[in-house]
Protein backbone atom coordinates (compact mmCIF):
# COMPACT_ATOMS: atom_id res chain seq x y z
CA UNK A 1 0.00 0.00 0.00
CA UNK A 2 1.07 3.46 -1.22
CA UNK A 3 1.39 5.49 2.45
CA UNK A 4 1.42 8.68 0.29
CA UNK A 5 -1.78 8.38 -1.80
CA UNK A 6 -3.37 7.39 1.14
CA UNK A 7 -2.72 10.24 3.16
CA UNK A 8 -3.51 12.32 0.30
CA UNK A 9 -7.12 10.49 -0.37
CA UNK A 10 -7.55 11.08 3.43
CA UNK A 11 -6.60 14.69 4.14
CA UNK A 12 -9.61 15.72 1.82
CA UNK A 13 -11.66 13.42 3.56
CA UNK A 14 -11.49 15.15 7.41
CA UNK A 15 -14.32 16.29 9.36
CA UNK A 16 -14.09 19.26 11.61
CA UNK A 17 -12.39 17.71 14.51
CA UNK A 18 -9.79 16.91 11.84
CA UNK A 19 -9.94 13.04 12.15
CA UNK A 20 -10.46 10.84 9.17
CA UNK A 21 -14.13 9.50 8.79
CA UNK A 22 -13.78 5.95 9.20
CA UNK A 23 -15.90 5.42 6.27
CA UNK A 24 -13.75 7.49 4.05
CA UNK A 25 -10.57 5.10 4.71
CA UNK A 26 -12.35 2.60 4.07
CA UNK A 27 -13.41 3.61 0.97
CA UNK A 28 -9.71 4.79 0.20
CA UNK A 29 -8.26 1.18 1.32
CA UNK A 30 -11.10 -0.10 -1.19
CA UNK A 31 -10.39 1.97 -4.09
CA UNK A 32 -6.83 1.47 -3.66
CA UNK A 33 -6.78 -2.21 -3.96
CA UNK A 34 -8.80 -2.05 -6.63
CA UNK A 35 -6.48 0.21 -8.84
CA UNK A 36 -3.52 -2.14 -7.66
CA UNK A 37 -5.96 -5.24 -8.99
CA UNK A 38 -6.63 -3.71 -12.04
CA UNK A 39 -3.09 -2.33 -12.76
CA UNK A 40 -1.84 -6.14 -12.24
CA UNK A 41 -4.08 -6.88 -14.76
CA UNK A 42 -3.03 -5.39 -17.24
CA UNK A 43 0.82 -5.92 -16.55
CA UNK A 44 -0.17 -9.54 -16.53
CA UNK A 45 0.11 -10.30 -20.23
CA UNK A 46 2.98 -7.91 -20.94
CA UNK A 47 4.81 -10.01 -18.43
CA UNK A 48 3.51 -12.70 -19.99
CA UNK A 49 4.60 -11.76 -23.47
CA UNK A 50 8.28 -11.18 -22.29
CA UNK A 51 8.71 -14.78 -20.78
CA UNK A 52 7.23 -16.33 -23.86
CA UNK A 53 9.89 -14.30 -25.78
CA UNK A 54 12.84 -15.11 -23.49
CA UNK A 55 12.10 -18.34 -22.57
CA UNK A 56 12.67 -20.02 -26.15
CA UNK A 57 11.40 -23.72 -27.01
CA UNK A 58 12.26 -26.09 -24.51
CA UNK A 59 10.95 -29.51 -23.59
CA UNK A 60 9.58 -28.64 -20.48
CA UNK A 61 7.49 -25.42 -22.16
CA UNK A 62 5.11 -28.44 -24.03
CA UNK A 63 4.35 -30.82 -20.97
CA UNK A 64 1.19 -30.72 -19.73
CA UNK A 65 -0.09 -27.76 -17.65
CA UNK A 66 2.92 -25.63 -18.30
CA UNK A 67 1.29 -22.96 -19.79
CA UNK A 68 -0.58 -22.64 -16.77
CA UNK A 69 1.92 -22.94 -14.45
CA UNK A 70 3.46 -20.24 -16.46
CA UNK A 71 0.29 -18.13 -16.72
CA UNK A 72 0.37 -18.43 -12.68
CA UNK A 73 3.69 -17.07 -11.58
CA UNK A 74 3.35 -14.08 -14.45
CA UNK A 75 0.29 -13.33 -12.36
CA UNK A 76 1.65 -13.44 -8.87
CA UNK A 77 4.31 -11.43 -10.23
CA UNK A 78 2.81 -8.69 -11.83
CA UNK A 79 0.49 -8.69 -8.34
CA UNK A 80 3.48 -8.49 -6.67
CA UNK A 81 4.69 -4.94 -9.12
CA UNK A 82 1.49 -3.33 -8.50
CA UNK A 83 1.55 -4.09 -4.84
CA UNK A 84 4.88 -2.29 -4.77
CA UNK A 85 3.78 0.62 -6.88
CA UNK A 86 3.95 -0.96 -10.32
CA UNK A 87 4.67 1.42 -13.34
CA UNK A 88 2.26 4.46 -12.21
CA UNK A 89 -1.41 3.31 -13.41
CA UNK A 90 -2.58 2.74 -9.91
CA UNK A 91 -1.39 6.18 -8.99
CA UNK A 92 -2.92 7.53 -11.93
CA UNK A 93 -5.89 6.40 -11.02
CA UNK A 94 -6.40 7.06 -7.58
CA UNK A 95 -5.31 10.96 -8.28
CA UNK A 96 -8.67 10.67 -10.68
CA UNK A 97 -10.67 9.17 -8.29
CA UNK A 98 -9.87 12.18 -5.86
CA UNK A 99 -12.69 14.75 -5.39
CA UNK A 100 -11.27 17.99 -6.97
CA UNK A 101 -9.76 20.82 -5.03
CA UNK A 102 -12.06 23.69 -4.60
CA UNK A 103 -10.20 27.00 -3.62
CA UNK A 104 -11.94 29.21 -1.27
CA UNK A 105 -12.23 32.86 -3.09
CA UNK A 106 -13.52 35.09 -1.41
């Protein structure tokens, strides 16, 4: 979990006695596991593309099941990127799901 984007999603999420409202980290924990999800999916077949390419023909790539043992540790590694921060998409789209700033002219 990204400390920092937290924080930020919860400093606009204060009430007046300038605690966080429990159901606003909540909400942040939620939507911030969800942007990690979805940016391990989509790292999951570029991953996946670069073993296939590296990996070259070898016996043990046509035995049974070894595409999906392959397909498995691509996913628990690109899980493992996002969880870490990934390449930016989860950041990018947590700052989106941020209400906007209002400035208070007066």
């Amino acid at each position: 979990m990204n400390v920092s984007l937290l924080n930020a999603s919860l400093s606009a999420n204060r009430n007046p006695a300038g605690t966080a409202n429990p159901a606003a980290v909540k909400a942040a924990l939620r939507n911030e596991k969800a942007a990690r999800d979805f940016e391990a999916m989509l790292l999951t077949p570029v991953l996946d593309s670069l073993q296939k390419t590296f990996a070259g023909n070898s016996e043990d790539a046509n035995a049974p099941g070894a595409s999906d043992y392959r397909l498995m540790g691509t996913e628990a590694l690109a899980q493992s990127i996002a969880a870490r921060g990934g390449i930016g998409i989860a950041q990018l789209i947590l700052c989106h799901l941020q209400p906007p700033k209002v400035s208070g002219g007066g």
